[in-house]
N, C-alpha and C. Protein backbone atom coordinates (compact mmCIF):
# COMPACT_ATOMS: atom_id res chain seq x y z
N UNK A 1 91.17 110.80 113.50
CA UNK A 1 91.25 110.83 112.03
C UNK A 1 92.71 111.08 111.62
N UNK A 2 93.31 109.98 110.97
CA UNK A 2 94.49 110.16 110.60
C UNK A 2 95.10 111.41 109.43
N UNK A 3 96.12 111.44 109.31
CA UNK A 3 95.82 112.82 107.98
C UNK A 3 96.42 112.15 106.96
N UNK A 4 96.91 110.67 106.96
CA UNK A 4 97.24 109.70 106.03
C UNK A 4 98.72 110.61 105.59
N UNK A 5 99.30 111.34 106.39
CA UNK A 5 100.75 111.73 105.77
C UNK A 5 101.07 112.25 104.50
N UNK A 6 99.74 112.87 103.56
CA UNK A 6 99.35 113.65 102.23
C UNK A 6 99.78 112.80 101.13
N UNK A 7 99.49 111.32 101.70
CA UNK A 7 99.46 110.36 100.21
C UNK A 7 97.76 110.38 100.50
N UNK A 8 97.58 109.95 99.02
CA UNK A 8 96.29 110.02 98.26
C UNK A 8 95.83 108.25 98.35
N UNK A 9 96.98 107.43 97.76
CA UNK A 9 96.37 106.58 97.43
C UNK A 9 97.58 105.46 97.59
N UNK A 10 97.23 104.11 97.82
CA UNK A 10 98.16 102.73 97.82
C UNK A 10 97.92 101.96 96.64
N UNK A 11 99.12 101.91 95.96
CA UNK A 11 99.03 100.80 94.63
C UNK A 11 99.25 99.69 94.69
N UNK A 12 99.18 98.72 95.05
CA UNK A 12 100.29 96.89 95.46
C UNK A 12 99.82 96.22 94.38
N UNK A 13 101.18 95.93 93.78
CA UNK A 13 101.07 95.04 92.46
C UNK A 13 101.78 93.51 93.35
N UNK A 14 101.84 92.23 93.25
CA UNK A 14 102.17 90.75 93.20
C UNK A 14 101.82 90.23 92.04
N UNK A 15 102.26 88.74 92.15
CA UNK A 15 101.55 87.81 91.31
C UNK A 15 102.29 86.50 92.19
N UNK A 16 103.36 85.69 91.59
CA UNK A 16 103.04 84.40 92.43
C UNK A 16 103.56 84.50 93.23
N UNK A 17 102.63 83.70 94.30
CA UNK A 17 103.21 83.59 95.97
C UNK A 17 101.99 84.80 96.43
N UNK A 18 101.32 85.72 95.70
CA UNK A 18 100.63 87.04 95.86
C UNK A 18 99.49 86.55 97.05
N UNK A 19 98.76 85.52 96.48
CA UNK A 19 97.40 85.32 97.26
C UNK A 19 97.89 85.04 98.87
N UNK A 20 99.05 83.82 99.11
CA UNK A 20 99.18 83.52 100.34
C UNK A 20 99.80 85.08 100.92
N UNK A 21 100.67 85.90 100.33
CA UNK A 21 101.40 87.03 100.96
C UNK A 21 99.51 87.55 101.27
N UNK A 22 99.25 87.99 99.95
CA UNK A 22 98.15 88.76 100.65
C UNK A 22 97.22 88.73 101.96
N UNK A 23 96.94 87.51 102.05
CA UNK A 23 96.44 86.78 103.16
C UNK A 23 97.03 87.17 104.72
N UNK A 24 98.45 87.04 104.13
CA UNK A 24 99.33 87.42 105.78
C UNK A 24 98.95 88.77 105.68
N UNK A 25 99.17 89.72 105.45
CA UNK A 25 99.33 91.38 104.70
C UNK A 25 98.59 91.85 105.04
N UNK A 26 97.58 92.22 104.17
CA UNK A 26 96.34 92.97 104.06
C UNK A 26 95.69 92.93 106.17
N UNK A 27 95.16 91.48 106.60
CA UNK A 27 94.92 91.65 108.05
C UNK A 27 95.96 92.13 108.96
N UNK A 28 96.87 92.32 108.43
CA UNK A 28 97.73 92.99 109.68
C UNK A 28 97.45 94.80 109.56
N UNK A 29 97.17 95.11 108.23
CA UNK A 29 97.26 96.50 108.40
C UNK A 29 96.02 96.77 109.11
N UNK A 30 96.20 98.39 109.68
CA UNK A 30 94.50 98.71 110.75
C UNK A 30 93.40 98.80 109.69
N UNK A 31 92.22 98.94 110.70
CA UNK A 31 91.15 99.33 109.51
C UNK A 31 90.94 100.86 108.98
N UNK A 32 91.67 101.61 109.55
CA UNK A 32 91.64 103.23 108.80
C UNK A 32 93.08 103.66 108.74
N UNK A 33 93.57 103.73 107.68
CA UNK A 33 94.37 104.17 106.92
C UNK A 33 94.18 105.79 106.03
N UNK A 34 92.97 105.57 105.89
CA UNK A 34 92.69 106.94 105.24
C UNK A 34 93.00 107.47 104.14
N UNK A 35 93.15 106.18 102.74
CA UNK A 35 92.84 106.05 101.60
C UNK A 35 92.45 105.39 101.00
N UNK A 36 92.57 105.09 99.62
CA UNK A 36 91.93 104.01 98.87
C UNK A 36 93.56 102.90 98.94
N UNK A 37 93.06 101.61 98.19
CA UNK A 37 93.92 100.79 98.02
C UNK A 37 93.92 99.47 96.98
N UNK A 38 94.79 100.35 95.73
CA UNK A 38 94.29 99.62 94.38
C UNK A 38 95.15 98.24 94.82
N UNK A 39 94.56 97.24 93.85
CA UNK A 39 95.76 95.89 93.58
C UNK A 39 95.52 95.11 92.74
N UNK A 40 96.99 95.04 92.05
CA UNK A 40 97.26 94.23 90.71
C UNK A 40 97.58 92.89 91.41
N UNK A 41 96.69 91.83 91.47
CA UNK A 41 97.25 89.98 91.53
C UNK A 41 97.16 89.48 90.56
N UNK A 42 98.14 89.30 89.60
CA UNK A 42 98.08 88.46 88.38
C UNK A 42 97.03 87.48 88.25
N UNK A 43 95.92 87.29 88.22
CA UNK A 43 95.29 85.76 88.19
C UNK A 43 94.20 86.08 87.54
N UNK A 44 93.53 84.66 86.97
CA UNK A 44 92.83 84.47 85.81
C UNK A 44 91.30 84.85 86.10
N UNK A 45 90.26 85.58 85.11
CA UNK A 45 89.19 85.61 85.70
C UNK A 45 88.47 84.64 86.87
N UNK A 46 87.69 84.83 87.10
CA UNK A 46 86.89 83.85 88.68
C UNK A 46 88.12 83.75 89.79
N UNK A 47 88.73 84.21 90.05
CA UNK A 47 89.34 83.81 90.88
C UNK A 47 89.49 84.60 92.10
N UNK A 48 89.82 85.97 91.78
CA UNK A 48 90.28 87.00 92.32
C UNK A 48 88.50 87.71 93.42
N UNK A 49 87.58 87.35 92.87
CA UNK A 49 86.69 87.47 93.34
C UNK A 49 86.11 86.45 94.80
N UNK A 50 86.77 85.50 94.98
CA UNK A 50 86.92 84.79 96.00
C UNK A 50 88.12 84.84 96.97
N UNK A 51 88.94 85.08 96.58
CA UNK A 51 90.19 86.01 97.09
C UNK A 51 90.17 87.31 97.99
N UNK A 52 89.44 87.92 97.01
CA UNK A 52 88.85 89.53 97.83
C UNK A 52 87.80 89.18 99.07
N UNK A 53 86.91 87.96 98.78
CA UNK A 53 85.72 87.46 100.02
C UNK A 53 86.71 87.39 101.15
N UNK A 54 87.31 86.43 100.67
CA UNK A 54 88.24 85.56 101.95
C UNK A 54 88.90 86.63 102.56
N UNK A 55 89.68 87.09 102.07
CA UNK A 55 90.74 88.54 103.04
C UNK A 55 90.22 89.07 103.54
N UNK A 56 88.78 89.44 102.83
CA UNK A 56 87.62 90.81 103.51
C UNK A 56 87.03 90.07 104.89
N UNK A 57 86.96 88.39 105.11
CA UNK A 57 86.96 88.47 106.02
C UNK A 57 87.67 88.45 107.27
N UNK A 58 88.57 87.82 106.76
CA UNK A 58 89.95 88.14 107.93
C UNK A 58 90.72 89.67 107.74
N UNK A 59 90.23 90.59 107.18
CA UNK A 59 90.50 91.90 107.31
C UNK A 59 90.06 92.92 108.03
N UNK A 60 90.30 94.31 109.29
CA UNK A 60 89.84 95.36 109.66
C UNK A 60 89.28 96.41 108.55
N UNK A 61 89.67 96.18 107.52
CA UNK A 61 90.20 97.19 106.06
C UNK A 61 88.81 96.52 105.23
N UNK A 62 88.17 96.96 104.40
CA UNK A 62 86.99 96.49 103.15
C UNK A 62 87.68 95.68 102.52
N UNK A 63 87.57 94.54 101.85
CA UNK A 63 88.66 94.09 100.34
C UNK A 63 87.74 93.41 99.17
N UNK A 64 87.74 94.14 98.16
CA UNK A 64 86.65 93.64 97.43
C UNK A 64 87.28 93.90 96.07
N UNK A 65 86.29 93.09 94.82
CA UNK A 65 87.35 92.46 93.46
C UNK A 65 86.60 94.20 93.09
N UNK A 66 87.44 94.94 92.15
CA UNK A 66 86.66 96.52 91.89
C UNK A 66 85.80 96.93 91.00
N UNK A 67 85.14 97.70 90.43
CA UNK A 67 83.99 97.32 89.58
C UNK A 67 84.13 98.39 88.79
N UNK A 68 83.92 98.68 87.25
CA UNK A 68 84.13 99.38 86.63
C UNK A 68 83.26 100.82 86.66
N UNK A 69 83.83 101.88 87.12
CA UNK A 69 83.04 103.49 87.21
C UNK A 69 82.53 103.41 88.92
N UNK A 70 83.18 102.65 89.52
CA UNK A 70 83.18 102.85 91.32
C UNK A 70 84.03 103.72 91.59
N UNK A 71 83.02 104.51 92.70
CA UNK A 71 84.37 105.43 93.83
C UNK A 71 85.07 104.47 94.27
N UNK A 72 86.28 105.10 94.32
CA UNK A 72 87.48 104.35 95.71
C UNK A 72 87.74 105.54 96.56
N UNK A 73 86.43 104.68 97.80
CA UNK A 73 86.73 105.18 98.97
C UNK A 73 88.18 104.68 99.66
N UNK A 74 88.36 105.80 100.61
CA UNK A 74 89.49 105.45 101.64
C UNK A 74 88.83 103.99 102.67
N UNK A 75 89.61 103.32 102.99
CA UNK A 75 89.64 102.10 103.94
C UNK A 75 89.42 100.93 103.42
N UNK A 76 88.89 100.94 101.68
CA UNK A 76 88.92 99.70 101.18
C UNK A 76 90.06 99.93 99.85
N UNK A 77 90.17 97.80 100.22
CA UNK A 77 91.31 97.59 98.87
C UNK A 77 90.21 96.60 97.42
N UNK A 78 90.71 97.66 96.61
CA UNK A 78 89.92 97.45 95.28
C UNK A 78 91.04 96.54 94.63
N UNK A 79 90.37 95.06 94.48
CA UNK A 79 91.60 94.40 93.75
C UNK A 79 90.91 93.89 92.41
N UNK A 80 91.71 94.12 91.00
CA UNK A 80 91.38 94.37 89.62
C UNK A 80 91.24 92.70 89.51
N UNK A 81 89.76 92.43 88.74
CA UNK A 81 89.24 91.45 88.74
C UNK A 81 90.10 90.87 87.57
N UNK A 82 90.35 89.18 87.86
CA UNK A 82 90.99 88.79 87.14
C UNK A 82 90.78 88.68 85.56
N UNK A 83 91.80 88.60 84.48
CA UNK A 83 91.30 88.85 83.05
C UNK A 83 90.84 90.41 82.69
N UNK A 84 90.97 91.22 83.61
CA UNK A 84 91.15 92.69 83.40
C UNK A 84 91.91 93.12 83.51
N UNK A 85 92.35 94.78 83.15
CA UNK A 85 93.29 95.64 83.62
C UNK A 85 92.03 96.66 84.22
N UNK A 86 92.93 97.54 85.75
CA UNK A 86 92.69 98.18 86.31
C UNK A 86 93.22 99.75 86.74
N UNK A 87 92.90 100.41 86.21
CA UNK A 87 93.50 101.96 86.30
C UNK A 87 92.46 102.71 87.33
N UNK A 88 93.31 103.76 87.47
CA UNK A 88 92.45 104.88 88.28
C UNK A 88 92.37 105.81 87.81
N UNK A 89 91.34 106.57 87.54
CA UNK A 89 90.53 107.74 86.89
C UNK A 89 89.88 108.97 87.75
N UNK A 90 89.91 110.20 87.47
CA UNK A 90 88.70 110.39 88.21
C UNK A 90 87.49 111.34 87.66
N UNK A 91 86.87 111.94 88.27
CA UNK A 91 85.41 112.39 88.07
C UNK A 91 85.40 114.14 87.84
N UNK A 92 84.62 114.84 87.42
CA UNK A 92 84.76 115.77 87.08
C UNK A 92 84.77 116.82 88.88
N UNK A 93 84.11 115.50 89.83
CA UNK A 93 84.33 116.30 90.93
C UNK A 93 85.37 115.96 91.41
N UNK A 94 86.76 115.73 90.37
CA UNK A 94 87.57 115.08 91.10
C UNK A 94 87.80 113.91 92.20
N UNK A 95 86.78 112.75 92.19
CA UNK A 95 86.97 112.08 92.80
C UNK A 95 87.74 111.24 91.81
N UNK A 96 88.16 109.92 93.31
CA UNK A 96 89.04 108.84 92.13
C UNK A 96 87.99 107.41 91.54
N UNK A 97 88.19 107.00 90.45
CA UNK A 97 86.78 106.46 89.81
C UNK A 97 88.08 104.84 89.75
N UNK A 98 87.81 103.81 89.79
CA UNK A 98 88.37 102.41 89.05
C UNK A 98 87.87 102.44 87.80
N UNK A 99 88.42 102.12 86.73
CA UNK A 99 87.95 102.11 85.19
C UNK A 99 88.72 100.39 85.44
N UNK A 100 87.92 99.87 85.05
CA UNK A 100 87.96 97.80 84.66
C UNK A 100 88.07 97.56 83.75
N UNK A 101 88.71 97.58 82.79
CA UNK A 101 88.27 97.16 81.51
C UNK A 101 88.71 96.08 80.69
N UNK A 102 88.26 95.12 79.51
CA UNK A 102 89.44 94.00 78.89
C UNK A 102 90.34 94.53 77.97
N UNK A 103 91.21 95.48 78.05
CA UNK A 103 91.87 95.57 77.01
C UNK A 103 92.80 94.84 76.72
N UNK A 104 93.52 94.82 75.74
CA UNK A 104 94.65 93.44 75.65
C UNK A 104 95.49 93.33 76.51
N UNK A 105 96.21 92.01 76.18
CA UNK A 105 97.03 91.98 77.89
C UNK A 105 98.26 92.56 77.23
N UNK A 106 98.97 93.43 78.08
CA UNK A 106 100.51 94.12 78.44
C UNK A 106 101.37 93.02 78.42
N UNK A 107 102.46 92.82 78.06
CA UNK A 107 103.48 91.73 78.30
C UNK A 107 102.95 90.51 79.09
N UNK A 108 101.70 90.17 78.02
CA UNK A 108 101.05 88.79 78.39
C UNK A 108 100.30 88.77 79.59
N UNK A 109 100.52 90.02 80.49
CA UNK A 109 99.45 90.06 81.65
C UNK A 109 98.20 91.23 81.36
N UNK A 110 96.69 90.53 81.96
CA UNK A 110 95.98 91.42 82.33
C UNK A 110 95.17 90.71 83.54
N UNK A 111 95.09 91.25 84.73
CA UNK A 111 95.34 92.71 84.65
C UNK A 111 97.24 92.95 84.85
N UNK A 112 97.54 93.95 84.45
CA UNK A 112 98.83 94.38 84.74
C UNK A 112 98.98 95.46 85.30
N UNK A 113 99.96 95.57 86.14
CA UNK A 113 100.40 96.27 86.88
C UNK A 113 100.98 97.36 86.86
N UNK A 114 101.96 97.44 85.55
CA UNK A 114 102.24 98.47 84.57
C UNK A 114 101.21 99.86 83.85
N UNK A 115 100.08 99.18 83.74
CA UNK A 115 98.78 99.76 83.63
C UNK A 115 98.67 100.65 84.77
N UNK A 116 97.96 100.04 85.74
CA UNK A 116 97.93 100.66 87.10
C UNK A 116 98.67 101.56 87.81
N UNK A 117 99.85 101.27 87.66
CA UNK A 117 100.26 102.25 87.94
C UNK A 117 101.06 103.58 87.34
N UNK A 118 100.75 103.39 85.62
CA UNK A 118 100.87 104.70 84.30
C UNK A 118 99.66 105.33 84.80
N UNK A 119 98.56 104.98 85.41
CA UNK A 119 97.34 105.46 85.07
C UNK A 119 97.49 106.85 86.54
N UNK A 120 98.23 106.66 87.96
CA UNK A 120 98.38 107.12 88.42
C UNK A 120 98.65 108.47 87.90
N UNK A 121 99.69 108.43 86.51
CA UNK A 121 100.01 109.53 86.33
C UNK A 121 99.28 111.00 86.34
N UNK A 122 98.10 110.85 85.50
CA UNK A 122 97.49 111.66 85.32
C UNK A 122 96.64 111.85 86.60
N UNK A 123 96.17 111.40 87.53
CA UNK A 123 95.25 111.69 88.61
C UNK A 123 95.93 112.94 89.66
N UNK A 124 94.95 113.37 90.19
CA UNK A 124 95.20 114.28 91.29
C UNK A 124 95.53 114.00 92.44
N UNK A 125 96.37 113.51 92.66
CA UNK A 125 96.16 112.86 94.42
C UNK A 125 97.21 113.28 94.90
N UNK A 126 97.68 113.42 96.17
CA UNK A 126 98.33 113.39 97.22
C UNK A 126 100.00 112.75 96.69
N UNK A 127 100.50 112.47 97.32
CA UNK A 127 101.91 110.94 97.35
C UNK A 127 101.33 109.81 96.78
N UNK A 128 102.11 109.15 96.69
CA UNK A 128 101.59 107.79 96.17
C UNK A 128 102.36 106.73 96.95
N UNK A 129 101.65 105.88 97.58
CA UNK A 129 102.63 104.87 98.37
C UNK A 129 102.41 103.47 97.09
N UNK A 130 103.79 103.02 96.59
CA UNK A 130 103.66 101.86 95.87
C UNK A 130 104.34 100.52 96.43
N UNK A 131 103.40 99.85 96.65
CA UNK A 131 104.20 98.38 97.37
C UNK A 131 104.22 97.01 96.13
N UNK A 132 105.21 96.63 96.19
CA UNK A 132 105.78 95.49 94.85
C UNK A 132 105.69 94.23 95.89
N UNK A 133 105.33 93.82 95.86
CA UNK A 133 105.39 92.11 96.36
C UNK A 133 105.98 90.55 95.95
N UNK A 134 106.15 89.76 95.98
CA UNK A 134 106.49 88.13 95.11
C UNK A 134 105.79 88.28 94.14
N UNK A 135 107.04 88.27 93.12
CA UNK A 135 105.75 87.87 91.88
C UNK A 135 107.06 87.48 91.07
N UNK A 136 107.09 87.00 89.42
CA UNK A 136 107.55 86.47 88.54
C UNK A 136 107.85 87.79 87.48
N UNK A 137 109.01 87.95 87.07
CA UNK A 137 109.06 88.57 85.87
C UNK A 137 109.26 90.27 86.53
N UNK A 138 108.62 91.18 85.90
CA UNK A 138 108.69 92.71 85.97
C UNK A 138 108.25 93.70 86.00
N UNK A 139 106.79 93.21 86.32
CA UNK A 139 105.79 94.26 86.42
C UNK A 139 106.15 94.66 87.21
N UNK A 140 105.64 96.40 87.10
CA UNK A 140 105.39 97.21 87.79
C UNK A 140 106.28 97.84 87.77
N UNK A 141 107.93 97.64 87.00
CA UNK A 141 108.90 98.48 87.28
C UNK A 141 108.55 99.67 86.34
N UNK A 142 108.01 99.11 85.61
CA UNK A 142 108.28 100.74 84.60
C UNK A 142 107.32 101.61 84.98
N UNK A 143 106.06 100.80 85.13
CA UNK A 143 104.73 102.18 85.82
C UNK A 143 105.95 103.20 86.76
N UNK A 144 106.08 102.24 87.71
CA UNK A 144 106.52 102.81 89.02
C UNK A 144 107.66 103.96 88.40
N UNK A 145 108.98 103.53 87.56
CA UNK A 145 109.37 104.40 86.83
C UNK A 145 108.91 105.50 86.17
N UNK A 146 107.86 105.30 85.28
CA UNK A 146 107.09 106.30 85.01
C UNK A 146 106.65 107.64 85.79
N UNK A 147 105.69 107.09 86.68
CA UNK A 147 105.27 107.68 88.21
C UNK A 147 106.33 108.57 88.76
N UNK A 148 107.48 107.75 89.31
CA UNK A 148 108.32 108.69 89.89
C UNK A 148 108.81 110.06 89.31
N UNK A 149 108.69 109.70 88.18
CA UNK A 149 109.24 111.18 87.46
C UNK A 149 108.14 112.35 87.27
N UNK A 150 106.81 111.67 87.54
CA UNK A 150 105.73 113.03 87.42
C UNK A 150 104.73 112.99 89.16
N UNK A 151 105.26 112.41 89.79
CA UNK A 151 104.76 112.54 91.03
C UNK A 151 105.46 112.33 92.44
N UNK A 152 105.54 112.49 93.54
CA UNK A 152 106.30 111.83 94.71
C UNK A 152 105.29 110.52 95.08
N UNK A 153 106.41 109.44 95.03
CA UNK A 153 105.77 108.32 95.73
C UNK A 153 107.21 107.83 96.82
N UNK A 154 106.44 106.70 96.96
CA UNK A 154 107.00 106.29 98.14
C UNK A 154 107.15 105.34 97.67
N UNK A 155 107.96 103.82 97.62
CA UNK A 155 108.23 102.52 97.17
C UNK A 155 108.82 101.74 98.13
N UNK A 156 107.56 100.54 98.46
CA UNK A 156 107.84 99.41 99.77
C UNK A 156 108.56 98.16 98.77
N UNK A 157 109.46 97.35 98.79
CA UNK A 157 109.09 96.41 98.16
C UNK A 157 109.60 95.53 99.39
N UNK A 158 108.82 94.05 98.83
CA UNK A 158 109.30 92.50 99.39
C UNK A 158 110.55 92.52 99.43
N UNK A 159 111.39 91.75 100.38
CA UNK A 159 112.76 91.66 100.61
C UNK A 159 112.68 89.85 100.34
N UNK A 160 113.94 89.55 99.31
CA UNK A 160 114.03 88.39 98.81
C UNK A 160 113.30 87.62 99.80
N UNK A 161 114.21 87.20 100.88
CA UNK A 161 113.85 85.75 101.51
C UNK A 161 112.67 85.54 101.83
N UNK A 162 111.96 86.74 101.93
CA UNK A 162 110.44 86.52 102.24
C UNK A 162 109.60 86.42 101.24
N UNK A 163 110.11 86.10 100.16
CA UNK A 163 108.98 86.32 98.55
C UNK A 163 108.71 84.57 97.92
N UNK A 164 107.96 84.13 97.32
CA UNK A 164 108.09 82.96 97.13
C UNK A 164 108.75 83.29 95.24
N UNK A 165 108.85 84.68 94.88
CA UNK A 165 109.65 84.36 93.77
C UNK A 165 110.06 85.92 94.06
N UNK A 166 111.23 86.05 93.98
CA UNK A 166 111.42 87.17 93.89
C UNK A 166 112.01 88.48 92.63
N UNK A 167 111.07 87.79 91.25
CA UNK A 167 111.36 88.53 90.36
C UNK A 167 110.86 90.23 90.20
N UNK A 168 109.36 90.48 90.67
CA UNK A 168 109.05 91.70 90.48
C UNK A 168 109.55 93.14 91.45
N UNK A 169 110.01 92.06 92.69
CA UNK A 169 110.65 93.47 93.52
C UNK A 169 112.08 93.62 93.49
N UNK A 170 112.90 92.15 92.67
CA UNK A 170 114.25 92.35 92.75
C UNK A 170 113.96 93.62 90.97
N UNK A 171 113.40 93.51 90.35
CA UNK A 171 113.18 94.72 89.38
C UNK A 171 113.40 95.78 89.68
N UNK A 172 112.26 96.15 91.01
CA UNK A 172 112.39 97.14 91.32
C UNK A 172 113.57 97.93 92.16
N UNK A 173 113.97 96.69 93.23
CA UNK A 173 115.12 96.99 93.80
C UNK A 173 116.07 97.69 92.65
N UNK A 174 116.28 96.87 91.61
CA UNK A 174 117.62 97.26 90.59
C UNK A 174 117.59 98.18 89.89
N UNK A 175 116.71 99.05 89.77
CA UNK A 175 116.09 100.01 89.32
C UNK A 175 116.07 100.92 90.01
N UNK A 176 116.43 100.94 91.44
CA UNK A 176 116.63 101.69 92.32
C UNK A 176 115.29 102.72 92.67
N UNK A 177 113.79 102.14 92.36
CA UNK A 177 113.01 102.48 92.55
C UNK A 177 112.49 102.53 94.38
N UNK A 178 113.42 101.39 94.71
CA UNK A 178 112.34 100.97 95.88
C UNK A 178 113.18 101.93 97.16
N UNK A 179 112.34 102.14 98.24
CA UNK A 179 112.79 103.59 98.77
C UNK A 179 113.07 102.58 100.41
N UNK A 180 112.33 101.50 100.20
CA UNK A 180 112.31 100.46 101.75
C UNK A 180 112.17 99.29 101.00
N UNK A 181 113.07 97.67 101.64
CA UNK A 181 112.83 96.41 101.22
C UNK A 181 112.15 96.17 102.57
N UNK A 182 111.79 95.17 102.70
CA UNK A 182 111.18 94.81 104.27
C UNK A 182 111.05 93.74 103.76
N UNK A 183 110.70 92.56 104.97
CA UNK A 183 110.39 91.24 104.73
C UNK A 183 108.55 91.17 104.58
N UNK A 184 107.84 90.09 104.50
CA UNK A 184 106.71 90.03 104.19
C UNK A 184 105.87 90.60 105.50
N UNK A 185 106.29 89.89 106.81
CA UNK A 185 105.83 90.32 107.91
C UNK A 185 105.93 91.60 108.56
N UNK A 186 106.53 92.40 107.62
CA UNK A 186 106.42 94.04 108.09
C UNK A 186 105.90 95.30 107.14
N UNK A 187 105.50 94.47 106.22
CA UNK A 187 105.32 95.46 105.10
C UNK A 187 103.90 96.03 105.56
N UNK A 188 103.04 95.60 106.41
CA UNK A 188 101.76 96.53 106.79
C UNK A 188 102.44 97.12 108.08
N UNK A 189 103.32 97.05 108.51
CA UNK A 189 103.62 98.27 109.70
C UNK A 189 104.22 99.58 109.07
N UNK A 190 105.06 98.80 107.84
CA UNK A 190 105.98 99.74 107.23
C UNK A 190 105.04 100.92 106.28
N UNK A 191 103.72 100.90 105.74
CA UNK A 191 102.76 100.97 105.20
C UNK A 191 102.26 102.09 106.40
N UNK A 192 101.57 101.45 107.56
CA UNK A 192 101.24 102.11 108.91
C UNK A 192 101.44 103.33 108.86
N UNK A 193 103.11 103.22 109.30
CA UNK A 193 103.84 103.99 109.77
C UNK A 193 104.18 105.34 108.68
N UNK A 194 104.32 104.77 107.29
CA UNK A 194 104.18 105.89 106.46
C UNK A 194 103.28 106.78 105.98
N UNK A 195 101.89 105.83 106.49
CA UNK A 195 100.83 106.51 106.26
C UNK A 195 100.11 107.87 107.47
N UNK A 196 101.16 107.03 107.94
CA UNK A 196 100.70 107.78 109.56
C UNK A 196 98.53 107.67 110.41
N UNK A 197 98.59 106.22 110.10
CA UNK A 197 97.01 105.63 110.19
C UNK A 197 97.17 105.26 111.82
């Protein structure tokens, strides 16, 4: 039993280029990690729900689209069904709950990523490991901004050449949020290894 290195929880925001990264990604990491594992993929309802099938089966790890007022257990990745936003909440027994909901979209995205990871703020958990991936534009810098100032996290992002766009982690890079760049093919060791799984 790993002791997951006293992070609580994994956030990974993408969008384009997200599905094929995910694909490589997600099966490389082990199947116990020994938390939960939210994720923002930009994409349009129906979609993301066939996405989560496919990985879950080439995955050691659970991967499923997340459902509104579910536990997030440790070893699966809860990815926010498309045309939603996805936060984390939790329960009066302190567990951590997914809240799904349609609220309007954030700088034209829902679900967004920005969401997801403000919502961290308030929860009880451990560290926070946040991984930024290929995507377009800027999500996730400001959550992640946010975050850092009321919690310790940790920040993986995509390293250019490996991104098929590299707008959301060069954000973060410049922002000086990100704590490790890595290329696509190491970001589940780099993950691993911090988690101590």
């Amino acid at each position: 039993m790993s002791k997951s290195g006293d992070f609580g929880i994994i956030a990974i925001a993408c969008s384009t280029g997200g599905p094929q990264a995910l694909h490589k990604m997600i099966p490389m990491l082990p199947g116990h990690l020994g938390v939960p594992i939210v994720l923002v993929q930009h994409m349009p309802a129906g979609f993301t729900k066939t996405l989560a099938d496919r990985i879950n089966g080439m995955a050691a790890l659970s991967v499923k689209e997340a459902e509104d007022g579910e536990l997030l257990l440790p070893d699966v990745v809860y990815i926010a069904p498309g045309g939603n936003h996805l936060e984390v909440t939790t329960n009066r027994a302190k567990n951590l709950i997914a809240k799904v909901y349609n609220g309007p979209p954030v700088n034209n995205l829902r679900p967004n990523a920005d969401v997801m990871y403000e919502s961290l703020i308030d929860v009880d958990v451990g560290k926070i490991l946040c991984v930024v991936m290929t995507g377009m534009g800027a999500d996730g810098t400001k959550g992640i901004a946010a975050l850092k100032e009321k919690k310790e996290i940790y920040c993986i992002t995509q390293s250019e050449e490996s991104c098929v766009v590299y707008g959301m982690p060069r954000a973060v890079d410049l922002s000086g949020l990100s704590d490790k760049s890595v290329p696509l093919d190491k970001i589940a060791q780099t993950i691993s290894k911090k988690i101590g799984g």
